[in-house]
Protein backbone atom coordinates (compact mmCIF):
# COMPACT_ATOMS: atom_id res chain seq x y z
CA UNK A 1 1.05 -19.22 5.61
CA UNK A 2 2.87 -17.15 2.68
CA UNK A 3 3.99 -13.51 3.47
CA UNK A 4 1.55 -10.96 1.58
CA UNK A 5 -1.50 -12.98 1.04
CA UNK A 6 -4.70 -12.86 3.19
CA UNK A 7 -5.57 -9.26 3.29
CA UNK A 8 -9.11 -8.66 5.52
CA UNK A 9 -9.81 -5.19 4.27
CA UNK A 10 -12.47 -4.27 2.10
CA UNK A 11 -11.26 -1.89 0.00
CA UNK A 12 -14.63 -0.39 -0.59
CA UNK A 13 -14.75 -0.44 -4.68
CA UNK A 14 -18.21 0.71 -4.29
CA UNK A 15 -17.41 4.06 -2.05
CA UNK A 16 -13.80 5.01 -2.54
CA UNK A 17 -15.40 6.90 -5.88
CA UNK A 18 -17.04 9.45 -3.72
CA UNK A 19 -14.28 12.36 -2.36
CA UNK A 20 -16.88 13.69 0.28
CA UNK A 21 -17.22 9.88 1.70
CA UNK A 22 -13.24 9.86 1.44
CA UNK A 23 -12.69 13.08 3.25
CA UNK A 24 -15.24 11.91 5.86
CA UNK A 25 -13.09 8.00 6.23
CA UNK A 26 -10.30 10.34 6.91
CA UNK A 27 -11.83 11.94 9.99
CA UNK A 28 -12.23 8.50 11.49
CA UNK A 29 -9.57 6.76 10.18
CA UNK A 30 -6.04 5.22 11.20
CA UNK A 31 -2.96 5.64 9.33
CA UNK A 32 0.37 3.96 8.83
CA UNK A 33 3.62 5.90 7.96
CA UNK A 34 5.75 4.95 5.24
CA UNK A 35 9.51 6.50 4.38
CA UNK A 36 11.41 5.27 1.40
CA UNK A 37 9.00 2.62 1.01
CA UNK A 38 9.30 0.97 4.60
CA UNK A 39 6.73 0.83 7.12
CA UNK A 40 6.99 2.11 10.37
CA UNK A 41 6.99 -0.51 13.33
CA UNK A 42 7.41 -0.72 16.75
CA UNK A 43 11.30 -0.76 18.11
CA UNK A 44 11.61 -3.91 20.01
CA UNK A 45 9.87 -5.72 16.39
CA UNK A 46 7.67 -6.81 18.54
CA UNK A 47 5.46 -7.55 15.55
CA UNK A 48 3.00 -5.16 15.23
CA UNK A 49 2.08 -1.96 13.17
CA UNK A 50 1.89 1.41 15.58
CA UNK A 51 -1.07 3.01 13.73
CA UNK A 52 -1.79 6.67 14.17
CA UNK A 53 -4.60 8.35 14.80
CA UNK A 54 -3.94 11.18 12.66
CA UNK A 55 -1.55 12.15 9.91
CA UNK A 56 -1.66 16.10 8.47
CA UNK A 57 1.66 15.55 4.97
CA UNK A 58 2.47 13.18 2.46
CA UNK A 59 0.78 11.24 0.10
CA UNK A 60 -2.13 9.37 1.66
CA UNK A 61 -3.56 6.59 0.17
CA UNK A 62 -6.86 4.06 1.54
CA UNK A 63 -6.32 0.97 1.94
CA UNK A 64 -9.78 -0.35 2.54
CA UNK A 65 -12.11 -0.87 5.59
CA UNK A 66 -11.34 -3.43 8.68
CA UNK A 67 -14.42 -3.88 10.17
CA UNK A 68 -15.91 -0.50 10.11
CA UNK A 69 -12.52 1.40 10.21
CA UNK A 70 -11.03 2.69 7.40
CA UNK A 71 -7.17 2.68 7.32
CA UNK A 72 -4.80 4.51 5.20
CA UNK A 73 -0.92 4.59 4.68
CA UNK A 74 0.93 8.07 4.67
CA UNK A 75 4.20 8.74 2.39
CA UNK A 76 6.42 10.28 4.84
CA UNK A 77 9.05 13.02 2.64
CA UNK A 78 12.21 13.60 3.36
CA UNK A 79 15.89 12.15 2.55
CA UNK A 80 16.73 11.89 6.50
CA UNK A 81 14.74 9.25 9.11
CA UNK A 82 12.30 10.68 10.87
CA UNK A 83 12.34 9.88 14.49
CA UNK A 84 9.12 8.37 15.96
CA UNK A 85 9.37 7.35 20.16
CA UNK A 86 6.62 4.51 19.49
CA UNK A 87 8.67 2.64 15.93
CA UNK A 88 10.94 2.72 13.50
CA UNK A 89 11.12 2.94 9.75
CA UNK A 90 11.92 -1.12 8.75
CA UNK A 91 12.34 -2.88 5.09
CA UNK A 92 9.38 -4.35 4.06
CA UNK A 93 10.93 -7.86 3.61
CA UNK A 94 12.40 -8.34 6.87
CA UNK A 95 9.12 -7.22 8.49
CA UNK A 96 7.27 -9.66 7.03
CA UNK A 97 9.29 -12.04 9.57
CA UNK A 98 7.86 -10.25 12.66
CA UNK A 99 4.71 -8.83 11.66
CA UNK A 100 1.52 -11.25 12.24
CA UNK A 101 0.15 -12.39 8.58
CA UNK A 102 -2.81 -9.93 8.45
CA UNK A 103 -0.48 -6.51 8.96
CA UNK A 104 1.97 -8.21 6.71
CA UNK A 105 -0.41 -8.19 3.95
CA UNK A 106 -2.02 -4.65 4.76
CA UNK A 107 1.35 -3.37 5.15
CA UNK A 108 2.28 -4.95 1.60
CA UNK A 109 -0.52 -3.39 0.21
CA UNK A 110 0.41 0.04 1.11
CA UNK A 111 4.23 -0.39 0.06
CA UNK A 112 2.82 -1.61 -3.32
CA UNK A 113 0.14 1.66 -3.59
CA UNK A 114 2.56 4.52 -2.19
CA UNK A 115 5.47 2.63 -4.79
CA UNK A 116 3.08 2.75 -7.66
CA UNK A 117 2.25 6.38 -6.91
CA UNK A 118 6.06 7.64 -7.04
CA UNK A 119 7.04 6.70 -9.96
CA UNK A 120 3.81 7.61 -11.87
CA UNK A 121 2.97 11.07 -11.49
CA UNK A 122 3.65 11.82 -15.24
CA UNK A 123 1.09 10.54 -17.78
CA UNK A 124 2.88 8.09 -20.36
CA UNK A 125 0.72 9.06 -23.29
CA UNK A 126 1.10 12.70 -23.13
CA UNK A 127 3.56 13.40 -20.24
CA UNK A 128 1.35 15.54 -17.91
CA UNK A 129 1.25 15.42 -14.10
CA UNK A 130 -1.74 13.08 -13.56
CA UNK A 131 -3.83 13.25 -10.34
CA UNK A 132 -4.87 10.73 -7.59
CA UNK A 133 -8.19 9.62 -7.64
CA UNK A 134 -9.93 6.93 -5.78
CA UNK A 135 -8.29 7.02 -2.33
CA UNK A 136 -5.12 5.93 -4.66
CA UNK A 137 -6.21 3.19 -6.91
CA UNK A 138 -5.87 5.00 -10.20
CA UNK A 139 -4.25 8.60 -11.66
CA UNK A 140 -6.10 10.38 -13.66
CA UNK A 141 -4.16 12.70 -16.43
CA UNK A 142 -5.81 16.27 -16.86
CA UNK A 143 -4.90 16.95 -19.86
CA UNK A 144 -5.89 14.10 -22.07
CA UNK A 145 -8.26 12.03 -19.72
CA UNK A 146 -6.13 9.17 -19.37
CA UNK A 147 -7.27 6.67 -16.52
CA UNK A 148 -3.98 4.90 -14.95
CA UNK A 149 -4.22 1.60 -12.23
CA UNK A 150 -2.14 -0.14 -10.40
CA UNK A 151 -1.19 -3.90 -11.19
CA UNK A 152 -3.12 -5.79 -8.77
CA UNK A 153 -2.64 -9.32 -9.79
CA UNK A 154 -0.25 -11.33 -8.11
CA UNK A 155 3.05 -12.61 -8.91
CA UNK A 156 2.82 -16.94 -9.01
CA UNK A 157 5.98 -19.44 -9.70
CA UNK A 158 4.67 -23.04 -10.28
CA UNK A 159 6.72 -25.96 -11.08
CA UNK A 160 4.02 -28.82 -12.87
CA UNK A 161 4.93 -32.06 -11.62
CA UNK A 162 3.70 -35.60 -12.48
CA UNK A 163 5.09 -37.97 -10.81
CA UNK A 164 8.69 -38.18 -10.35
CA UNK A 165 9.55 -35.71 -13.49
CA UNK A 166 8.78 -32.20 -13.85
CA UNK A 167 8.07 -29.42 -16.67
CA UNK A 168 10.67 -26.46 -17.11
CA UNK A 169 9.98 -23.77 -19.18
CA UNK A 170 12.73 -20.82 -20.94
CA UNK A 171 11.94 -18.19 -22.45
């Protein structure tokens, strides 16, 4: 199976809209910490994610629904590591080789959201701070109403082959 693929949440289109029902998720919901863009995992790398209960700082995005559980990934600030007894902070890549396919993908989903979110706070049409909206799945700019989204298609490399010859394509 390819890393990143295969993600079982429903991300809850319909719902994530609604603050009140977002607030509420949040009362009931588990959350993964992020620093500098890594997840955190357990020490040994085991191969699992050590989801929390609670989270209080940071940038919180929702991922979607697993079953009737609503998860969420936390931006952890700070320039130093913080120190968790249960995991540590891990590069996304190399986790991918010890996490099970399902967390792999969740946990590439969140990287991709709480990445997306850094670096655009700032409106590109009139340069105002724009606001999350949507549990995280698009900014909204306050001072000229411009709606901002994430890229959610995927990335896809295909060589066409016929045969014993292929097609290669520049530029």
């Amino acid at each position: 199976m390819m890393a990143f693929c295969g993600n079982p949440l429903d991300r809850a289109s319909d719902r994530r809209t609604d603050p009140a029902w977002l607030a509420a998720q949040q009362g009931c919901g588990l959350f993964l910490p992020f620093w500098q863009n890594k997840p955190l995992v357990v020490k040994d790398r085991a191969g699992f994610l050590p989801w929390r209960s609670e989270w209080q700082a940071g940038l919180c995005v929702f991922l979607g629904l697993d079953g009737a559980r609503p998860l969420f990934a936390v931006d952890v600030a700070g320039d130093s590591e913080p120190v968790m007894e249960d995991g540590a902070f891990a590069e996304m890549r190399a986790s991918a080789f010890v996490l099970p396919g399902r967390d792999t993908a969740i946990a590439g989903q969140a990287k991709a959201l709480i990445d997306w979110h850094r670096r655009h706070g700032f409106c590109p049409n009139c340069g105002a701070a724009t606001q999350l909206c949507d549990g995280g799945y698009r900014r909204l700019c306050p001072a000229c109403a411009a709606e901002h989204f994430p890229r959610t298609d995927p990335v896809v490399i295909m060589l066409p082959v016929l045969g014993d010859e292929c097609l290669v394509g520049r530029n």
